[in-house]
N, C-alpha and C. Protein backbone atom coordinates (compact mmCIF):
# COMPACT_ATOMS: atom_id res chain seq x y z
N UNK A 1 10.85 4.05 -21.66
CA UNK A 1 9.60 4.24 -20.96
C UNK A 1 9.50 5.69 -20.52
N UNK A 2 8.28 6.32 -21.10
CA UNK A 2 8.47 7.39 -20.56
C UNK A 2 7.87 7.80 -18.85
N UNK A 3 8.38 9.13 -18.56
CA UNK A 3 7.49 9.32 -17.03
C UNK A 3 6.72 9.52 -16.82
N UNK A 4 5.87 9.28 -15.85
CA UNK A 4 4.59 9.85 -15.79
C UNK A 4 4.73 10.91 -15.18
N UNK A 5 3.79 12.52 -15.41
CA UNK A 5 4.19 13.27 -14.32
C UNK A 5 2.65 13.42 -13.70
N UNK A 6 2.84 13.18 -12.29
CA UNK A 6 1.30 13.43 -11.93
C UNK A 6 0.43 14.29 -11.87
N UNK A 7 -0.40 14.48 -12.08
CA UNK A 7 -1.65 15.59 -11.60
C UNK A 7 -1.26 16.57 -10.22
N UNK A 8 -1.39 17.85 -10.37
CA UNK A 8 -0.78 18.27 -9.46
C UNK A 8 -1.01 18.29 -8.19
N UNK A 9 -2.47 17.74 -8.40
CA UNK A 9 -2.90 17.64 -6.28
C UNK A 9 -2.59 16.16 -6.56
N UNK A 10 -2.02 15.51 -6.77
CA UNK A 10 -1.29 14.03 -6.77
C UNK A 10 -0.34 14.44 -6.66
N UNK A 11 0.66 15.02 -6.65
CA UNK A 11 2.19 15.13 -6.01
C UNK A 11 2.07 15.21 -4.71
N UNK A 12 2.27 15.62 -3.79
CA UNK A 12 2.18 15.54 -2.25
C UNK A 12 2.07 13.18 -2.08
N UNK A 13 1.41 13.35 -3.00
CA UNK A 13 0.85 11.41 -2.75
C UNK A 13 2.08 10.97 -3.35
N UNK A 14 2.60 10.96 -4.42
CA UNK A 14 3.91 10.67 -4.82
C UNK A 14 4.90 11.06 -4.12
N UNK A 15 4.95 12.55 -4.17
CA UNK A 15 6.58 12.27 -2.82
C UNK A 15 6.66 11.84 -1.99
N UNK A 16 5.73 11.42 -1.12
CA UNK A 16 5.46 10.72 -0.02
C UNK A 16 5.53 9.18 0.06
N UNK A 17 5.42 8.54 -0.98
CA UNK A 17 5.29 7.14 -1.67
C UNK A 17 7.13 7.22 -2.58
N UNK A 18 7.43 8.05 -2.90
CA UNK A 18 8.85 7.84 -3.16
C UNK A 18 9.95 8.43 -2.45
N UNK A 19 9.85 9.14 -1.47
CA UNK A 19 10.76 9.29 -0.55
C UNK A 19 10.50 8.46 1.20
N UNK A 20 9.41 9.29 1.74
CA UNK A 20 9.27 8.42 3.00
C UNK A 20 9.46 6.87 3.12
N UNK A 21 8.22 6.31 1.95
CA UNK A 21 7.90 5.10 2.13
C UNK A 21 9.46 4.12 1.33
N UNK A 22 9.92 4.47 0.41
CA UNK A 22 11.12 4.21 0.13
C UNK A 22 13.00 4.48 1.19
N UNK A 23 12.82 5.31 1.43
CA UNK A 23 13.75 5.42 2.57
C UNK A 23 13.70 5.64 4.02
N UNK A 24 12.72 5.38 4.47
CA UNK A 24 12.04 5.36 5.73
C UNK A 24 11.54 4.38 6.38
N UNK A 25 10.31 3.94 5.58
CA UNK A 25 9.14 3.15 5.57
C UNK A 25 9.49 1.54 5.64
N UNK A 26 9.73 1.31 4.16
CA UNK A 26 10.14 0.18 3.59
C UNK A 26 11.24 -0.71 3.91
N UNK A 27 12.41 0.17 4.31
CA UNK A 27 13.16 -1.25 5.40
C UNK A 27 12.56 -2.06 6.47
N UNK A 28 11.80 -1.38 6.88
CA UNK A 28 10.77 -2.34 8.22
C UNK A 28 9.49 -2.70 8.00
N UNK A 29 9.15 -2.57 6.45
CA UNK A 29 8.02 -3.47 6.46
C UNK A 29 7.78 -4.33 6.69
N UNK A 30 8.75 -5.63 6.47
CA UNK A 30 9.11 -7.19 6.19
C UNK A 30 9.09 -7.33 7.04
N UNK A 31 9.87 -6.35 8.35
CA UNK A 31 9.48 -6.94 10.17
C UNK A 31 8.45 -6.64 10.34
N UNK A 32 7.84 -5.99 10.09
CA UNK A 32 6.18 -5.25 10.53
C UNK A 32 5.43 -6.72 10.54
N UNK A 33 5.57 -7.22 9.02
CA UNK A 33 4.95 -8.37 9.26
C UNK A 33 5.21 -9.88 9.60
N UNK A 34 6.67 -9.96 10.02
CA UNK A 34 6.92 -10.92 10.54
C UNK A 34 6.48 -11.21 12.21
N UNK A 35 6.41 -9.61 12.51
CA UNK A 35 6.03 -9.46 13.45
C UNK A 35 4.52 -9.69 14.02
N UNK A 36 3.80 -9.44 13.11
CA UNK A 36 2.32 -9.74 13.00
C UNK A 36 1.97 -11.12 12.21
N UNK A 37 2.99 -12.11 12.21
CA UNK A 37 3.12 -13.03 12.27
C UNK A 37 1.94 -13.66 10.36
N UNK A 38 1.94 -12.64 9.62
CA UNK A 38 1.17 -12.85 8.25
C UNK A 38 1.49 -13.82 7.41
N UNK A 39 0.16 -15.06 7.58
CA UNK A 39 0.35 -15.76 6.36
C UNK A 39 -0.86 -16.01 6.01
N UNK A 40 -0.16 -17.12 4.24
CA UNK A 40 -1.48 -17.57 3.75
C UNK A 40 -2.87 -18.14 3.92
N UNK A 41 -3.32 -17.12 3.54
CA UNK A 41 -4.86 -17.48 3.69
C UNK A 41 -5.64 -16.60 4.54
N UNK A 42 -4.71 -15.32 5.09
CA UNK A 42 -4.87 -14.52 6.11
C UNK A 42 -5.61 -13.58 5.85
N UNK A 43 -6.78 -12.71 6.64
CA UNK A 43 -7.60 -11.37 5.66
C UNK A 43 -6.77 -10.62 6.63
N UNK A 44 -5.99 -9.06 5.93
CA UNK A 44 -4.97 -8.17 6.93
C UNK A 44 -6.10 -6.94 6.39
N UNK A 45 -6.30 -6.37 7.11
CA UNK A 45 -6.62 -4.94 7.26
C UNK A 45 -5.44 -3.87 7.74
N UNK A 46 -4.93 -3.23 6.55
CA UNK A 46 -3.95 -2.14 6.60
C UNK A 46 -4.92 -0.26 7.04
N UNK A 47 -4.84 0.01 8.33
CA UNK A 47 -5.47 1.28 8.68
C UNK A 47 -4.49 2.08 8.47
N UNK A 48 -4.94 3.45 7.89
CA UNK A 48 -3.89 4.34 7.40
C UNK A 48 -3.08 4.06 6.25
N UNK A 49 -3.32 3.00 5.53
CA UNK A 49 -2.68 2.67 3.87
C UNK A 49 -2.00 3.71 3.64
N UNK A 50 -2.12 4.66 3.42
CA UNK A 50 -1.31 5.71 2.48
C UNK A 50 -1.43 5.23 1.01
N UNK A 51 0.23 4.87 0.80
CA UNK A 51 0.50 4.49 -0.80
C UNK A 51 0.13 3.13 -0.77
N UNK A 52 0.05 2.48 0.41
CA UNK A 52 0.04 0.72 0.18
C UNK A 52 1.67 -0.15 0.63
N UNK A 53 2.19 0.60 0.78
CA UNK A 53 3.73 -0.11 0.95
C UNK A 53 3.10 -1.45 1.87
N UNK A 54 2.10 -1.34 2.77
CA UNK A 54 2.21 -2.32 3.69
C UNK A 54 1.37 -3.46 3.29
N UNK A 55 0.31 -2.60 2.34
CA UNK A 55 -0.68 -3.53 1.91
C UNK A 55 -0.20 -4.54 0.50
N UNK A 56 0.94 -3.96 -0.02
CA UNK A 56 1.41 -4.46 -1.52
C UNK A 56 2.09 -5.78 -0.09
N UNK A 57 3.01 -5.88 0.17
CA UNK A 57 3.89 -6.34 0.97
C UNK A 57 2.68 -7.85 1.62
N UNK A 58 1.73 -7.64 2.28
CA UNK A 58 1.01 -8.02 2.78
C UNK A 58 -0.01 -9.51 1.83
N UNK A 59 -0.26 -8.39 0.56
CA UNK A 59 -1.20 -9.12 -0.25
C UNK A 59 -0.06 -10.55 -0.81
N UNK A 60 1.53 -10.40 -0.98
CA UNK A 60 1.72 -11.37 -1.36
C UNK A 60 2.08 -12.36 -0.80
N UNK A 61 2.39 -12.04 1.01
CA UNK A 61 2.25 -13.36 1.87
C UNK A 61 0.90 -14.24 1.81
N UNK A 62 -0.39 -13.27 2.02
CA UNK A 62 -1.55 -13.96 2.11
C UNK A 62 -2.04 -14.58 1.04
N UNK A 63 -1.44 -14.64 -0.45
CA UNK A 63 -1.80 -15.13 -1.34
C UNK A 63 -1.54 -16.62 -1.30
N UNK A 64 -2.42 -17.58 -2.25
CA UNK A 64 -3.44 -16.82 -3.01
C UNK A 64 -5.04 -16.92 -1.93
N UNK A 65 -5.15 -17.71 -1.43
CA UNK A 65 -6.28 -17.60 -0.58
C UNK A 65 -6.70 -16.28 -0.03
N UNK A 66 -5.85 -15.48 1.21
CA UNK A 66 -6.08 -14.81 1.75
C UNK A 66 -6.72 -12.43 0.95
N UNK A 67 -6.64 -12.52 1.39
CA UNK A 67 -7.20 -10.81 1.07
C UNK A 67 -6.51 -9.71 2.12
N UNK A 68 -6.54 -8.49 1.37
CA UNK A 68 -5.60 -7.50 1.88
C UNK A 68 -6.99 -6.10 1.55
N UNK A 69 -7.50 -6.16 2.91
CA UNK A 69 -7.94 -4.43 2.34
C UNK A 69 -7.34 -2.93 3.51
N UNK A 70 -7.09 -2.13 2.20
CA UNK A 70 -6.42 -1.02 2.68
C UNK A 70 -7.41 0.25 2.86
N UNK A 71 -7.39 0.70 3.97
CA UNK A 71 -8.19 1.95 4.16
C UNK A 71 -7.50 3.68 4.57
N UNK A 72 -8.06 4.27 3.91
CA UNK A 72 -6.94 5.46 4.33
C UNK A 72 -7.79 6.74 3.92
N UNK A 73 -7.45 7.75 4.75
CA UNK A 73 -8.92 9.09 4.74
C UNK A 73 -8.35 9.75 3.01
N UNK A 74 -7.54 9.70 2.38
CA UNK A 74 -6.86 10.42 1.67
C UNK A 74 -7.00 10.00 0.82
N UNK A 75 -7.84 10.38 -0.81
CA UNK A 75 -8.15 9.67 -2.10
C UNK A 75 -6.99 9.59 -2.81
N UNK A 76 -6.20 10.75 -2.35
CA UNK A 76 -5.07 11.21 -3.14
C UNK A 76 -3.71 9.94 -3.03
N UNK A 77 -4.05 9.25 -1.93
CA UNK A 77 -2.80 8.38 -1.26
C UNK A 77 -3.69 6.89 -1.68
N UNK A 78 -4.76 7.12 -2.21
CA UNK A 78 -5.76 5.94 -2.64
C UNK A 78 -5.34 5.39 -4.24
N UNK A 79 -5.37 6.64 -4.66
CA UNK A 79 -4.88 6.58 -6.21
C UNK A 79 -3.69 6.35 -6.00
N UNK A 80 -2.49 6.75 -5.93
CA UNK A 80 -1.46 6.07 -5.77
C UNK A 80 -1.45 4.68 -5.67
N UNK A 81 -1.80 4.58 -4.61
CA UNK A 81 -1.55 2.93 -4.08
C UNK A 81 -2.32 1.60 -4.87
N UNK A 82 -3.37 2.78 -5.37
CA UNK A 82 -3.83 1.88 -6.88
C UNK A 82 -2.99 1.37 -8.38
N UNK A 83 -2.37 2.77 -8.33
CA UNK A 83 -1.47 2.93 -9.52
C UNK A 83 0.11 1.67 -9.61
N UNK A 84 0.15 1.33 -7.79
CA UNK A 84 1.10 0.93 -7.79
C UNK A 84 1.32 -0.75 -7.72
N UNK A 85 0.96 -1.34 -8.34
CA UNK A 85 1.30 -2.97 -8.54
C UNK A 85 0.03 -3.43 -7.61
N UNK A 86 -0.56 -2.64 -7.32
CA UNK A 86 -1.66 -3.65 -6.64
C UNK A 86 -3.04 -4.54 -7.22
N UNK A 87 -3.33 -3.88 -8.44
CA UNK A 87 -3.70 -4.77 -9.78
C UNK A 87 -4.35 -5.49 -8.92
N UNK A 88 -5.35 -5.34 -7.80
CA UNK A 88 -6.65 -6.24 -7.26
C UNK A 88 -5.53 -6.71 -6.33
N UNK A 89 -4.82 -6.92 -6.02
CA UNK A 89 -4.10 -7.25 -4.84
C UNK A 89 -4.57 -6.87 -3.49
N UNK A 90 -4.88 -6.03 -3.10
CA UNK A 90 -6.14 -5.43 -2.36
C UNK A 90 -7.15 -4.52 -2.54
N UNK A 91 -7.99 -4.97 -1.49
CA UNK A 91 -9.17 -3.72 -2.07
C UNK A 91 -8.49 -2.77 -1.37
N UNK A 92 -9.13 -1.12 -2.02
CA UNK A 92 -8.74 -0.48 -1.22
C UNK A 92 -9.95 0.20 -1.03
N UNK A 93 -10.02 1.54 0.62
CA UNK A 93 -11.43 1.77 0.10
C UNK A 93 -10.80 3.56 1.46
N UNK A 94 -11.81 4.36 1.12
CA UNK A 94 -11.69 5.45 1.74
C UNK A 94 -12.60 5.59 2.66
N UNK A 95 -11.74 6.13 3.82
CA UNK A 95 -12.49 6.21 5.08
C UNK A 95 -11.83 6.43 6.57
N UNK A 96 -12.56 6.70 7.71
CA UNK A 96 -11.65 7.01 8.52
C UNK A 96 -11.95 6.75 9.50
């Protein structure tokens, strides 16, 4: 498989989605939402989405009934989080 390399005002959105949200982020997602107590059938509104780590995470407790939309000021962190397994898993939408 080859790599993708991104567009160059898309890097800043990728390192950020493969370092922060991968070694930072992502160990405490799973409490984030255990904590917010997320289940099926649930509509979650993720403010500040970024890449989606919370909203990917999110869309597959609330499935299949429920909905996941992600909002975030940054198109650049929009595309990403598109690119990344969310395949309609949530909407996402820009704004602030």
């Amino acid at each position: 498989m080859a790599a993708t390399i991104p567009e160059p005002e898309a890097r800043p959105a990728w390192q950020y989605e493969r370092c922060t949200v991968r070694y930072l982020r992502g160990p405490w997602v799973e409490d984030l939402l255990d904590l917010a107590e997320v289940q099926p059938g649930q509509r979650v509104l993720d403010l500040a989405c970024g890449t989606g780590a919370v909203a990917r995470l999110a869309a597959v407790r609330v499935a299949p009934a429920g909905t996941v939309t992600g909002l975030d000021m940054d198109a650049r962190m929009l595309r990403v989080a598109a690119q990344l397994a969310m395949q309609g898993a949530a909407a996402l939408q820009q704004g602030s």
